[in-house]
Every structure is written in structure tokens, then in C-alpha cells.
PDB file of N, CA and C in Angstrom:
ATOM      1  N   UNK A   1      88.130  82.997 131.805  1.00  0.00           N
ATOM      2  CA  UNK A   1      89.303  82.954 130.957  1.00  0.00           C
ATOM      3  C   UNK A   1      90.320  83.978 131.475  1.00  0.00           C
ATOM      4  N   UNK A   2      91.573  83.473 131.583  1.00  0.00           N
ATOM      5  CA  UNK A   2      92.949  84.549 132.104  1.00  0.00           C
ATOM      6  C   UNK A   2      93.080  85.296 131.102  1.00  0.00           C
ATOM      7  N   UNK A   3      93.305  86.508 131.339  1.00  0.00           N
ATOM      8  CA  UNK A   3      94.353  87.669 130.692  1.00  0.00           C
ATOM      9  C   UNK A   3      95.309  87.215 129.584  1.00  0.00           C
ATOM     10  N   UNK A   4      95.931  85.987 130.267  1.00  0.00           N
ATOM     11  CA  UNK A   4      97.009  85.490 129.018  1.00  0.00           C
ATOM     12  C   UNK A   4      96.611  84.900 127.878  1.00  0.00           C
ATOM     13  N   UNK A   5      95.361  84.093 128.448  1.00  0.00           N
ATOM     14  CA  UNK A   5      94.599  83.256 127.428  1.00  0.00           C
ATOM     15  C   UNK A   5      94.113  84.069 126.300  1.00  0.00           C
ATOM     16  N   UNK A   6      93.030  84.842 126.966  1.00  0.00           N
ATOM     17  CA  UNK A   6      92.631  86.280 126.064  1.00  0.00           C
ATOM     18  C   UNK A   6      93.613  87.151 124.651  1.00  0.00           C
ATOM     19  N   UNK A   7      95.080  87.068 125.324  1.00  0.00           N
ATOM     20  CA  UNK A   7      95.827  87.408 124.747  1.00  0.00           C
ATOM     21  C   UNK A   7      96.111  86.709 123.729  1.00  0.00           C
ATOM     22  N   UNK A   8      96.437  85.248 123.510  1.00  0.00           N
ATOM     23  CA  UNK A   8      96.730  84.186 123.411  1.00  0.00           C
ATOM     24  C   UNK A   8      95.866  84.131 121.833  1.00  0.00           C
ATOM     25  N   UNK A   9      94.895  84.262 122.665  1.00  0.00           N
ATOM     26  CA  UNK A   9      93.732  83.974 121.365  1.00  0.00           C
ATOM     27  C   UNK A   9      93.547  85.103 120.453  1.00  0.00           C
ATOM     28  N   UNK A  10      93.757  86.524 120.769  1.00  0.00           N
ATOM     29  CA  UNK A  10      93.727  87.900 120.232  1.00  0.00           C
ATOM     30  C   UNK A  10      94.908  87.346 119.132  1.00  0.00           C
ATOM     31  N   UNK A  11      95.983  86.716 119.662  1.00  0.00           N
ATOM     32  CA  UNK A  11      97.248  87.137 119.176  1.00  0.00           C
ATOM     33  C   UNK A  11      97.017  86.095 117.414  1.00  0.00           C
ATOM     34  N   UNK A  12      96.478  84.808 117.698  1.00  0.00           N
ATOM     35  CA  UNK A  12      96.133  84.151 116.941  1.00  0.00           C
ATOM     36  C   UNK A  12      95.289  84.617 115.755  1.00  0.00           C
ATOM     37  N   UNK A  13      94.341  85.229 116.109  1.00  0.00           N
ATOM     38  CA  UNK A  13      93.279  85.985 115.244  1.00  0.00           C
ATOM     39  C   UNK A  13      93.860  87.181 114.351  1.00  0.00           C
ATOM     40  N   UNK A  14      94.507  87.845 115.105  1.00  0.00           N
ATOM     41  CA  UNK A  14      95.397  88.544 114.274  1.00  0.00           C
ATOM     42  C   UNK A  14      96.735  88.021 113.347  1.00  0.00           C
ATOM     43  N   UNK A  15      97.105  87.226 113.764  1.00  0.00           N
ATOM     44  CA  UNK A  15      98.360  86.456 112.622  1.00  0.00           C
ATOM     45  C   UNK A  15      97.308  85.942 112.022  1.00  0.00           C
ATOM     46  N   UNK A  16      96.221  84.986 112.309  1.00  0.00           N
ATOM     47  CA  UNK A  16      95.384  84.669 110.894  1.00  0.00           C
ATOM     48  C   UNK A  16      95.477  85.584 109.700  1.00  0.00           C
ATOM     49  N   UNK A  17      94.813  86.795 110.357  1.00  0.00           N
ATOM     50  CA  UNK A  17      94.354  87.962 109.663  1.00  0.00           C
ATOM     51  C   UNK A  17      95.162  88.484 108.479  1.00  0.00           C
ATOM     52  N   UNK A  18      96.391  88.470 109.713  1.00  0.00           N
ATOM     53  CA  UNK A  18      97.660  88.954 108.922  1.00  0.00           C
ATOM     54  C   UNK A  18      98.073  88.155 107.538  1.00  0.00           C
ATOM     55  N   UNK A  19      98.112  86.575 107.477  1.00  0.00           N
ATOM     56  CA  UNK A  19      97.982  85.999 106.728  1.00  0.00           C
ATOM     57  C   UNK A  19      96.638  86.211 105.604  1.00  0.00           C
ATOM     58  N   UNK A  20      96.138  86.018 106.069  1.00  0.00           N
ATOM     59  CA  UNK A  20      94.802  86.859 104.769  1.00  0.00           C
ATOM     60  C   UNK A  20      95.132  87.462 104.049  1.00  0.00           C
ATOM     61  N   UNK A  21      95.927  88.952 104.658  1.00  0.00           N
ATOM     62  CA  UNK A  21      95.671  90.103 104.115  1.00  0.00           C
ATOM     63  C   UNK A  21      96.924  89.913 102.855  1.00  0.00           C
ATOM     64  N   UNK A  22      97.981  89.180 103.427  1.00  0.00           N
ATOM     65  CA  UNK A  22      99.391  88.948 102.875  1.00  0.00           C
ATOM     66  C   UNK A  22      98.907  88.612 101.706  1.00  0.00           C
ATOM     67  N   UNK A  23      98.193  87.425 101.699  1.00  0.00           N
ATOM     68  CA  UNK A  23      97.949  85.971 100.710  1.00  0.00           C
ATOM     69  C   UNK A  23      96.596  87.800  99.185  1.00  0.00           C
ATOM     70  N   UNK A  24      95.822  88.331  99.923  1.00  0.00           N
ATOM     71  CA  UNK A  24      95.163  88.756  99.548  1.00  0.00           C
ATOM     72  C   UNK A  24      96.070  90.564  98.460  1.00  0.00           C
ATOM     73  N   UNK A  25      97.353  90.393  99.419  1.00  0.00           N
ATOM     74  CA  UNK A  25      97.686  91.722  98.627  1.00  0.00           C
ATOM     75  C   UNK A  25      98.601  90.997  97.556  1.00  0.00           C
ATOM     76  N   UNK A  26      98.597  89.359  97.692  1.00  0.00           N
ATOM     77  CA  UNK A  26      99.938  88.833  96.811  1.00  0.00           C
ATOM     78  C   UNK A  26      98.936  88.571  95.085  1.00  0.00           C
ATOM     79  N   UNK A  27      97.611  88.511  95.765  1.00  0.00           N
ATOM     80  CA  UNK A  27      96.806  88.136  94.263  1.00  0.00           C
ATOM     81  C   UNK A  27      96.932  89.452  93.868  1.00  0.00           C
ATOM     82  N   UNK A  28      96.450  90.518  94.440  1.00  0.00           N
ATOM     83  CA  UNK A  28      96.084  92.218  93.746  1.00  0.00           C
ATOM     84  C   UNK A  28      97.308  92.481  93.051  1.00  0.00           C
ATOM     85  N   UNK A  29      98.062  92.127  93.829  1.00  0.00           N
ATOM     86  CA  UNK A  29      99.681  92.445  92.817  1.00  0.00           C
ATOM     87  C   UNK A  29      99.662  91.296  91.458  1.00  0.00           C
ATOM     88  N   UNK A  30      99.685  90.362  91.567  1.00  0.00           N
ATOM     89  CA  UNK A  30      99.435  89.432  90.049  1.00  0.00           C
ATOM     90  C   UNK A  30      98.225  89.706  89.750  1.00  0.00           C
ATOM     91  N   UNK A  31      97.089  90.253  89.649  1.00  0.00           N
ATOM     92  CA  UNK A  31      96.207  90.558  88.782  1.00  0.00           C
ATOM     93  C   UNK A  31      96.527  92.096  88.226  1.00  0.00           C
ATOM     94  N   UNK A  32      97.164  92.768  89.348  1.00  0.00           N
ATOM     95  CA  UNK A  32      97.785  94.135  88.334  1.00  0.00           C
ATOM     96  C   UNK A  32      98.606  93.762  87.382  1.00  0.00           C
ATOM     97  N   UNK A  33      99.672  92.872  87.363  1.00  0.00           N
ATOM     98  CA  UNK A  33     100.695  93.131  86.596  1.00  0.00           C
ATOM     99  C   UNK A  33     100.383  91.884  85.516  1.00  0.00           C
ATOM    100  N   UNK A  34      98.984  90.990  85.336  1.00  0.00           N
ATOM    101  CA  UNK A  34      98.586  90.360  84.544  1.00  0.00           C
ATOM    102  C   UNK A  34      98.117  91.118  83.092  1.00  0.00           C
ATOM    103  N   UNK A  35      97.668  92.522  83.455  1.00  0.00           N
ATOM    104  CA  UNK A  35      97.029  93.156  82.399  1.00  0.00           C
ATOM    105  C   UNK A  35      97.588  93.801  81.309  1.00  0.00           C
ATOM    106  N   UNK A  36      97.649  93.709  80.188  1.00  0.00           N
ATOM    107  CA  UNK A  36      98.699  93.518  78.444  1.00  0.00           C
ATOM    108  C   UNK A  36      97.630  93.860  77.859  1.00  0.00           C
ATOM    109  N   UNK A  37      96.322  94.411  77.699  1.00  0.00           N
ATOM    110  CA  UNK A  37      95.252  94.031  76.398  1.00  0.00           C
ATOM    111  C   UNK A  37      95.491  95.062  75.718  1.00  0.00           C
ATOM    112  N   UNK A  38      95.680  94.734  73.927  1.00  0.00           N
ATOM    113  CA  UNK A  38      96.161  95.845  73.238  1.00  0.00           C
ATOM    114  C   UNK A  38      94.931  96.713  72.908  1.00  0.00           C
ATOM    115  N   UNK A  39      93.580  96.127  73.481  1.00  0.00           N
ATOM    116  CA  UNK A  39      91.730  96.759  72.639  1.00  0.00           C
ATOM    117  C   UNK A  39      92.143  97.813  73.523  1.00  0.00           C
ATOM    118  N   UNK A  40      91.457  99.279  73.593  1.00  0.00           N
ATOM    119  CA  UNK A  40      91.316  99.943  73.913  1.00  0.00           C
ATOM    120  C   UNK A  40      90.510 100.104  74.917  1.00  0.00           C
ATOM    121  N   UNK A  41      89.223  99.911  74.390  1.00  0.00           N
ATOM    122  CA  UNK A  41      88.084  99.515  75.339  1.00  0.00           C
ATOM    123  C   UNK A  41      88.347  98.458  76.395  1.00  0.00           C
ATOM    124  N   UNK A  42      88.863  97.981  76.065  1.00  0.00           N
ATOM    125  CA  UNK A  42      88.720  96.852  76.999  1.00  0.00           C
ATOM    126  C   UNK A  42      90.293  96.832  78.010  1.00  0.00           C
ATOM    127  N   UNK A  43      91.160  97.961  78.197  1.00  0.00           N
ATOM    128  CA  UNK A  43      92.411  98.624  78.234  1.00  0.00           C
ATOM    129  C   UNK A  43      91.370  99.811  79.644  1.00  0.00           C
ATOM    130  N   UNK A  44      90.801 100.317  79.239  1.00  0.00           N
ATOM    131  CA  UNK A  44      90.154 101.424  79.869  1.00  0.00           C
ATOM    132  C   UNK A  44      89.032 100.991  80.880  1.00  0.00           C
ATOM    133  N   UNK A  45      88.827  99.308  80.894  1.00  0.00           N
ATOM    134  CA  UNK A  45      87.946  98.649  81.779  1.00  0.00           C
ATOM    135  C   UNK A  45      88.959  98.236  82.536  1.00  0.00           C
ATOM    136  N   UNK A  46      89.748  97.748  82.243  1.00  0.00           N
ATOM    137  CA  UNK A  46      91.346  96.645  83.253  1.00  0.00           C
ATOM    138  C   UNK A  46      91.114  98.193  83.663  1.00  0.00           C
ATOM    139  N   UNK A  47      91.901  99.006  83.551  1.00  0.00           N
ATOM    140  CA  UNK A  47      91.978 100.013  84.219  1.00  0.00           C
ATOM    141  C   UNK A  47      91.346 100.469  85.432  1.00  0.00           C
ATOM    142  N   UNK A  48      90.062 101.095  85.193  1.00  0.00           N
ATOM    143  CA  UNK A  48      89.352 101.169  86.145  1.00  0.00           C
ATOM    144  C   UNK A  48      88.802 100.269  87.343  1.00  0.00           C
ATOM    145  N   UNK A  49      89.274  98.937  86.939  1.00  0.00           N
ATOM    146  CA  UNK A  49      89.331  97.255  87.823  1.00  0.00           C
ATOM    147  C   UNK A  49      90.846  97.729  88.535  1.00  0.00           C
ATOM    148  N   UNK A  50      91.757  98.331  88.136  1.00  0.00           N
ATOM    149  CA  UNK A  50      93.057  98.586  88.739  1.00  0.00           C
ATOM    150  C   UNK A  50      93.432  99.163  89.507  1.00  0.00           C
ATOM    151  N   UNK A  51      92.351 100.387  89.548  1.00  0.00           N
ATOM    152  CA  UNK A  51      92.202 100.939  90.387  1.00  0.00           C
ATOM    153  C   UNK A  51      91.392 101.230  92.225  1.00  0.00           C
ATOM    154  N   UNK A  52      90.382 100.125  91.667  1.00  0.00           N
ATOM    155  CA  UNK A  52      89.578  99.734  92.637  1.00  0.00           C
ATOM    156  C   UNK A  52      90.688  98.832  93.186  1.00  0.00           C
ATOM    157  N   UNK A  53      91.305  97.659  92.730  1.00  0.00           N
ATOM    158  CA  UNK A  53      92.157  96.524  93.284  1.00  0.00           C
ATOM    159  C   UNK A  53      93.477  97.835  94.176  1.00  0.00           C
ATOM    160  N   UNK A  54      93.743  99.137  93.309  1.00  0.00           N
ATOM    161  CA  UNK A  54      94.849  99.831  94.523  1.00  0.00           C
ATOM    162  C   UNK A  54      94.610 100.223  95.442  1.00  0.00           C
ATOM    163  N   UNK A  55      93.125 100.551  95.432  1.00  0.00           N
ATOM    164  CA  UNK A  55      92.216 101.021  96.365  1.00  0.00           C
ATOM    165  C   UNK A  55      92.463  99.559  97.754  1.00  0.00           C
ATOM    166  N   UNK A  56      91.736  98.760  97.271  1.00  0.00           N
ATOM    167  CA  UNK A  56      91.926  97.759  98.275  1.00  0.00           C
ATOM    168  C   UNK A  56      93.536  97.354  99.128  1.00  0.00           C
ATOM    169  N   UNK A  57      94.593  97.330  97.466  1.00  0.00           N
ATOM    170  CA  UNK A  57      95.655  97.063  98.233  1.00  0.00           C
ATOM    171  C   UNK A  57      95.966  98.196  99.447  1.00  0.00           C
ATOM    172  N   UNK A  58      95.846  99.390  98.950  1.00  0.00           N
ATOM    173  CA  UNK A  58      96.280 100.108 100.258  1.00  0.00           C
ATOM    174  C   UNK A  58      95.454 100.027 101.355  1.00  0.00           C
ATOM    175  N   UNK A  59      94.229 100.022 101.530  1.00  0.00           N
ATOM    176  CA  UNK A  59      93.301  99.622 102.864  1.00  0.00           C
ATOM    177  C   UNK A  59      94.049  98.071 103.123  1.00  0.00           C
ATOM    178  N   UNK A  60      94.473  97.270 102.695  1.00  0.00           N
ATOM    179  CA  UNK A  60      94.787  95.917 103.367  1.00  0.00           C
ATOM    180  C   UNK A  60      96.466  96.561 103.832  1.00  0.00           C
ATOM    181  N   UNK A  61      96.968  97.401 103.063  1.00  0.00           N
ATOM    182  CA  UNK A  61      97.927  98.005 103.598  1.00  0.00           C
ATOM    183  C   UNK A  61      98.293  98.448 105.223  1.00  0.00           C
ATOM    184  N   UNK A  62      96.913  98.844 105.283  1.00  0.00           N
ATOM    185  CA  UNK A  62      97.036 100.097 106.138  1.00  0.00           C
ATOM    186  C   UNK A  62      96.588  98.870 107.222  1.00  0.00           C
ATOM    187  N   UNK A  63      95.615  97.976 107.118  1.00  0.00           N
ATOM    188  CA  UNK A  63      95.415  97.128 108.492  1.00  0.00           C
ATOM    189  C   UNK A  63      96.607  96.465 108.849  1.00  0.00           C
ATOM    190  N   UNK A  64      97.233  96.075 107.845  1.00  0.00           N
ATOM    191  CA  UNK A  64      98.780  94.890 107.923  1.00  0.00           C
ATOM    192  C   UNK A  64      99.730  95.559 109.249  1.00  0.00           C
ATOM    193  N   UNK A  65      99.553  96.930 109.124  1.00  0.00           N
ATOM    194  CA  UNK A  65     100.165  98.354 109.300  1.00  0.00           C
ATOM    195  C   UNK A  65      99.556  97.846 111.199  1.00  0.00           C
ATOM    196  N   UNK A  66      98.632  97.976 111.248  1.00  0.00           N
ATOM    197  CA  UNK A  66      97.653  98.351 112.350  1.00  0.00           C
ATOM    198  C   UNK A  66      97.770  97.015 113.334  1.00  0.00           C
ATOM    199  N   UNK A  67      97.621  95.575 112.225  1.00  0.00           N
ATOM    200  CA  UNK A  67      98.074  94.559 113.012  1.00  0.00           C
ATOM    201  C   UNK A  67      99.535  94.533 113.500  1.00  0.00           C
ATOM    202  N   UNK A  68     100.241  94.715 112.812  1.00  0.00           N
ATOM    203  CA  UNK A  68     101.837  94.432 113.048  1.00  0.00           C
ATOM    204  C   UNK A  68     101.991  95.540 114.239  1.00  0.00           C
ATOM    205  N   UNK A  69     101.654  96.330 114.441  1.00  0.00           N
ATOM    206  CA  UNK A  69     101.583  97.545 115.560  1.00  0.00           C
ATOM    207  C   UNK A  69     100.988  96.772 116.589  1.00  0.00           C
ATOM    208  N   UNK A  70      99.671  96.346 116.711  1.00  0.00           N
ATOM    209  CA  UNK A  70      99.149  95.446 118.226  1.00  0.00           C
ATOM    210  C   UNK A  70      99.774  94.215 118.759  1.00  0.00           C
ATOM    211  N   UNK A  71     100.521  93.458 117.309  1.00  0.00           N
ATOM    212  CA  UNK A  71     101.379  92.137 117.597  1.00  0.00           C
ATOM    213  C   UNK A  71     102.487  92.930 118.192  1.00  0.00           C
ATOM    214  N   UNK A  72     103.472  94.139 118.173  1.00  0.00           N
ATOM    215  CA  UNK A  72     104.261  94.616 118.806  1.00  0.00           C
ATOM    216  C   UNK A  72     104.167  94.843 120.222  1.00  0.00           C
ATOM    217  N   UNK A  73     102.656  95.006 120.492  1.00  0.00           N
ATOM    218  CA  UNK A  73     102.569  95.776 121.665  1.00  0.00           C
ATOM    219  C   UNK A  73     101.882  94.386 122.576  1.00  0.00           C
ATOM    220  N   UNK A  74     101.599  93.610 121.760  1.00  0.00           N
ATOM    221  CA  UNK A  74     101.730  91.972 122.593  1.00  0.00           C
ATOM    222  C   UNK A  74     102.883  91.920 123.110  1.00  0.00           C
ATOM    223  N   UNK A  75     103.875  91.490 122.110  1.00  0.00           N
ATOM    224  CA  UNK A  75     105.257  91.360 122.329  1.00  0.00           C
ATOM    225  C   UNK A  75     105.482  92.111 123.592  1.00  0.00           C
ATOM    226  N   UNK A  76     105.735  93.576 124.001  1.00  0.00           N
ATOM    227  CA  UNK A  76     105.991  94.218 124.844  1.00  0.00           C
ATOM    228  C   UNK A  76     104.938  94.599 125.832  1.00  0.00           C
ATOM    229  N   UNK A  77     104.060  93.639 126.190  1.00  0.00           N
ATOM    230  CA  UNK A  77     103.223  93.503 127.048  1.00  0.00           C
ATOM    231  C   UNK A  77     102.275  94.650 127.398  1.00  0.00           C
ATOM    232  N   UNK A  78     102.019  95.662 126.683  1.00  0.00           N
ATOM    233  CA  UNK A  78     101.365  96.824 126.802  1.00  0.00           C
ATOM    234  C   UNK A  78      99.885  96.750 125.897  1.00  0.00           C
ATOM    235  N   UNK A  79      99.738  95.099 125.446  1.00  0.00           N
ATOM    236  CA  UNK A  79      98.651  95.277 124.524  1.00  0.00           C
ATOM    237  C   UNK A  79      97.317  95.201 125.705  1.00  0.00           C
ATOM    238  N   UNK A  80      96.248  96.004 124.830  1.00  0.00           N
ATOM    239  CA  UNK A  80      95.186  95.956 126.009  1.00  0.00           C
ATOM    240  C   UNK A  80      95.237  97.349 126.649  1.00  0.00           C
ATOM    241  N   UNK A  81      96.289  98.104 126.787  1.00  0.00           N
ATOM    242  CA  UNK A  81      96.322  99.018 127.284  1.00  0.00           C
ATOM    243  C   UNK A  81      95.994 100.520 126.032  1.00  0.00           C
ATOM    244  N   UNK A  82      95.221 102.001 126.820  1.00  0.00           N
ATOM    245  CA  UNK A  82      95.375 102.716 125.199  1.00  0.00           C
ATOM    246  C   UNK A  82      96.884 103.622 125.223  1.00  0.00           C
ATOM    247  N   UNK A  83      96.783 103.481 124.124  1.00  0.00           N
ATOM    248  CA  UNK A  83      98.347 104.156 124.069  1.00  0.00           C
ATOM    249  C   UNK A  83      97.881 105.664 124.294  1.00  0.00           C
ATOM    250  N   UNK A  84      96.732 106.318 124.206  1.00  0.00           N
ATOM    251  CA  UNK A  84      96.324 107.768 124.568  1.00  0.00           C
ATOM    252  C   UNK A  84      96.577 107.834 126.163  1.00  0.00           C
ATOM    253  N   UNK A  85      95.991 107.362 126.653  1.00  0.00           N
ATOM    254  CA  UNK A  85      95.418 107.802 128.197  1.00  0.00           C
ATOM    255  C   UNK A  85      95.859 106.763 129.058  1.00  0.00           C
ATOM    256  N   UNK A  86      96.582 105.943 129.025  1.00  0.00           N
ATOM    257  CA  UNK A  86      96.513 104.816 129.498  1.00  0.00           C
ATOM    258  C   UNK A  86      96.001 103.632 130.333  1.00  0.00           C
ATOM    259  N   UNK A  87      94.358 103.939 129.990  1.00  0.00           N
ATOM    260  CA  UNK A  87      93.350 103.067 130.592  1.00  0.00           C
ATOM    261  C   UNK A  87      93.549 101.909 130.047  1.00  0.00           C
ATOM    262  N   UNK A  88      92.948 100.818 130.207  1.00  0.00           N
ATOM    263  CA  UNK A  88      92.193  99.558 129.869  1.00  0.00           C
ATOM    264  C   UNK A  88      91.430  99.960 128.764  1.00  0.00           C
ATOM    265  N   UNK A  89      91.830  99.120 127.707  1.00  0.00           N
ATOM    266  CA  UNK A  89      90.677  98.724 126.185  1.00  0.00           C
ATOM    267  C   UNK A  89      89.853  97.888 126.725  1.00  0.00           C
ATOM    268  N   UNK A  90      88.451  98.251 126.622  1.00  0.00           N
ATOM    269  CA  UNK A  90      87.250  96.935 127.266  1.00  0.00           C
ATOM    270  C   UNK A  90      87.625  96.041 126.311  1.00  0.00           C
ATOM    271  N   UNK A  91      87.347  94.808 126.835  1.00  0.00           N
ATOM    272  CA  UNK A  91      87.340  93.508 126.213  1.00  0.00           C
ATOM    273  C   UNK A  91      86.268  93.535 124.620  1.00  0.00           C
ATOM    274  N   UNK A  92      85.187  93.723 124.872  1.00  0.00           N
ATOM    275  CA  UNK A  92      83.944  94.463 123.632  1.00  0.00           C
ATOM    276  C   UNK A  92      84.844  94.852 122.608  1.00  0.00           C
ATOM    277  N   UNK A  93      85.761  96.218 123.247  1.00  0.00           N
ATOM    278  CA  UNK A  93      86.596  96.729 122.158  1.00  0.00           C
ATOM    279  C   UNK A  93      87.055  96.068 120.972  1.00  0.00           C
ATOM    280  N   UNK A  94      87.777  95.518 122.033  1.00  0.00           N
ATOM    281  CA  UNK A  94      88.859  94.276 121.508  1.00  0.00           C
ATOM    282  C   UNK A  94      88.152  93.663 120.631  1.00  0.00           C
ATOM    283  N   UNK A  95      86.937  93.121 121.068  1.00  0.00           N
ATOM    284  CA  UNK A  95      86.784  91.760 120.103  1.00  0.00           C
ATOM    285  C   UNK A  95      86.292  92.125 118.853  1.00  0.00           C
ATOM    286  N   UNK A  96      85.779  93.965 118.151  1.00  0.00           N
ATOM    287  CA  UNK A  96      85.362  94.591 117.333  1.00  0.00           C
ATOM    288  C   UNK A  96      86.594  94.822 116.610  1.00  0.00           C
ATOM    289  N   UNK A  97      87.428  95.576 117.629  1.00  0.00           N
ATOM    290  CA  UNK A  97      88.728  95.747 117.004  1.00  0.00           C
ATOM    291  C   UNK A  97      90.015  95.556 117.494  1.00  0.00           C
ATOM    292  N   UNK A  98      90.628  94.336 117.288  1.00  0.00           N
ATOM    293  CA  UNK A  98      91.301  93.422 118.331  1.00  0.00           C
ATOM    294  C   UNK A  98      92.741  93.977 117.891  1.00  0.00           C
ATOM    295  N   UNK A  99      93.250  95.632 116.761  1.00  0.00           N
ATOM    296  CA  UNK A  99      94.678  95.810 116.422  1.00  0.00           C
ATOM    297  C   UNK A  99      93.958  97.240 117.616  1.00  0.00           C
ATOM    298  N   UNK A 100      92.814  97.936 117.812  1.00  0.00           N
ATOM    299  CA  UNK A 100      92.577  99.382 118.164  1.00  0.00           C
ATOM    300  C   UNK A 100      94.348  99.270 118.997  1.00  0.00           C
ATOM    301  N   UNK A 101      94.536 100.618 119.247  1.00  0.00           N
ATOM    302  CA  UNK A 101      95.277 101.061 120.146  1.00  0.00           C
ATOM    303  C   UNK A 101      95.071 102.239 121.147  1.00  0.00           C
ATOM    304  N   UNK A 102      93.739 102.119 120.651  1.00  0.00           N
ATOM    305  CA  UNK A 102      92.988 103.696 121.832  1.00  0.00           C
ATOM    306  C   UNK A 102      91.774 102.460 122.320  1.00  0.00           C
ATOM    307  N   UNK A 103      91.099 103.495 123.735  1.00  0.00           N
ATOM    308  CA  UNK A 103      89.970 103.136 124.281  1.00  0.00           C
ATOM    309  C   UNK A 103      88.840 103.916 124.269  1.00  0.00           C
ATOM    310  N   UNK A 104      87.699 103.386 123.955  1.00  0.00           N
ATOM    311  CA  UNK A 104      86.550 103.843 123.435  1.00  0.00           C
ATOM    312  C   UNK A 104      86.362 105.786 123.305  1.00  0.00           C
ATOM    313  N   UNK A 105      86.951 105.848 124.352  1.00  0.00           N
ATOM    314  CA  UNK A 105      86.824 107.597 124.780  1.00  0.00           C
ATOM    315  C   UNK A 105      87.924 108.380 123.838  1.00  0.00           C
ATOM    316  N   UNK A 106      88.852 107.358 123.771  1.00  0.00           N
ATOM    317  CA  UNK A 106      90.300 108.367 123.117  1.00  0.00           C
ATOM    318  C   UNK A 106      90.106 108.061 121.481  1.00  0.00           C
ATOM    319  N   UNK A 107      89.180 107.341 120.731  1.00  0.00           N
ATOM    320  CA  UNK A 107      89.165 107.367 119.767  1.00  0.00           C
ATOM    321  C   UNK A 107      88.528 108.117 119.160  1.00  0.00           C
ATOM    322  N   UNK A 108      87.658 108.580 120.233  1.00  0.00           N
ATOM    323  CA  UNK A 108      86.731 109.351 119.301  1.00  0.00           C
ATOM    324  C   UNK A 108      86.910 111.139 119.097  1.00  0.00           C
TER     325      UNK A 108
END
């Protein structure tokens, strides 16, 4: 398989993704702003469900963040490369973590 292909297919997997995460932060937002219950108890459970759901929105945040950064660096042909040191990301990398922008050595 070519370099471009590789790319090709990275690039796909990640706009999937990206779509996921979109479709996934558009429910967390209508299930936050669904919650009205005047019980108390049951006011102090939504709650703590509200918080776990902000929890998530910001981790889907932060990948949206991470993809839109590797789709950039598609765009400008530098994807694949680490933005630390400027070696080669092994392919392995990639396919674990196909937004990384470091290589195995510079991440850690």
C-alpha cells in the first residue's frame, strides 16, 4: 500500500470519528439542557448524570481538538511526521493513534 493510500484511509477514519464525536457531543448537550425536575432527589441524581455527561463532553472535546489538528497536518502534508523531533510516526503508531503528533520516543 502507497503512502498516499495510507493517508487516504487515516484521513477517512478520522472524519468518521470526527463525525461521532460531533453527533455524540450534540446528544450530551440535549440531554443537559433536557433536565427541569422540580423532586429534589431526583434533581440531585440528573445532576450528578450531568456531570459525568461534562466530563465526557470535554474528553470528546479535547479529541475533536486532536483530530482537527492531524486533518490539518494532512492538509499540509506534514502528517506522519512528529512535530517534536522530526522523525517518522511508525505506521503501529498510527493505527493506535492515527490524530498522535509525536513519535513513540517524544511522547513519552
Amino acid at each position: 500500500m502507497t503512502q498516499h493510500s495510507n493517508i487516504e484511509i487515516r484521513r477517512q477514519q478520522l472524519t468518521d470519528r470526527l463525525a461521532q464525536l460531533n453527533a455524540r457531543l450534540h446528544e450530551i448537550d440535549d440531554e443537559l439542557e433536557s433536565h427541569n425536575t422540580p423532586d429534589w432527589d431526583d434533581l440531585a441524581i440528573e445532576r450528578e448524570g450531568d456531570e459525568v455527561l461534562q466530563r465526557m463532553g470535554t474528553a470528546g472535546q479535547t479529541e475533536i481538538r486532536k483530530i482537527q489538528a492531524a486533518l490539518a497536518r494532512m492538509d499540509a502534508g506534514t502528517y506522519g511526521v512528529c512535530v517534536k523531533c522530526g522523525d517518522d510516526i511508525s505506521e503501529e503508531r498510527l493505527d493506535l493513534l492515527p490524530f498522535t503528533p509525536f513519535c513513540r520516543r517524544c511522547a513519552t
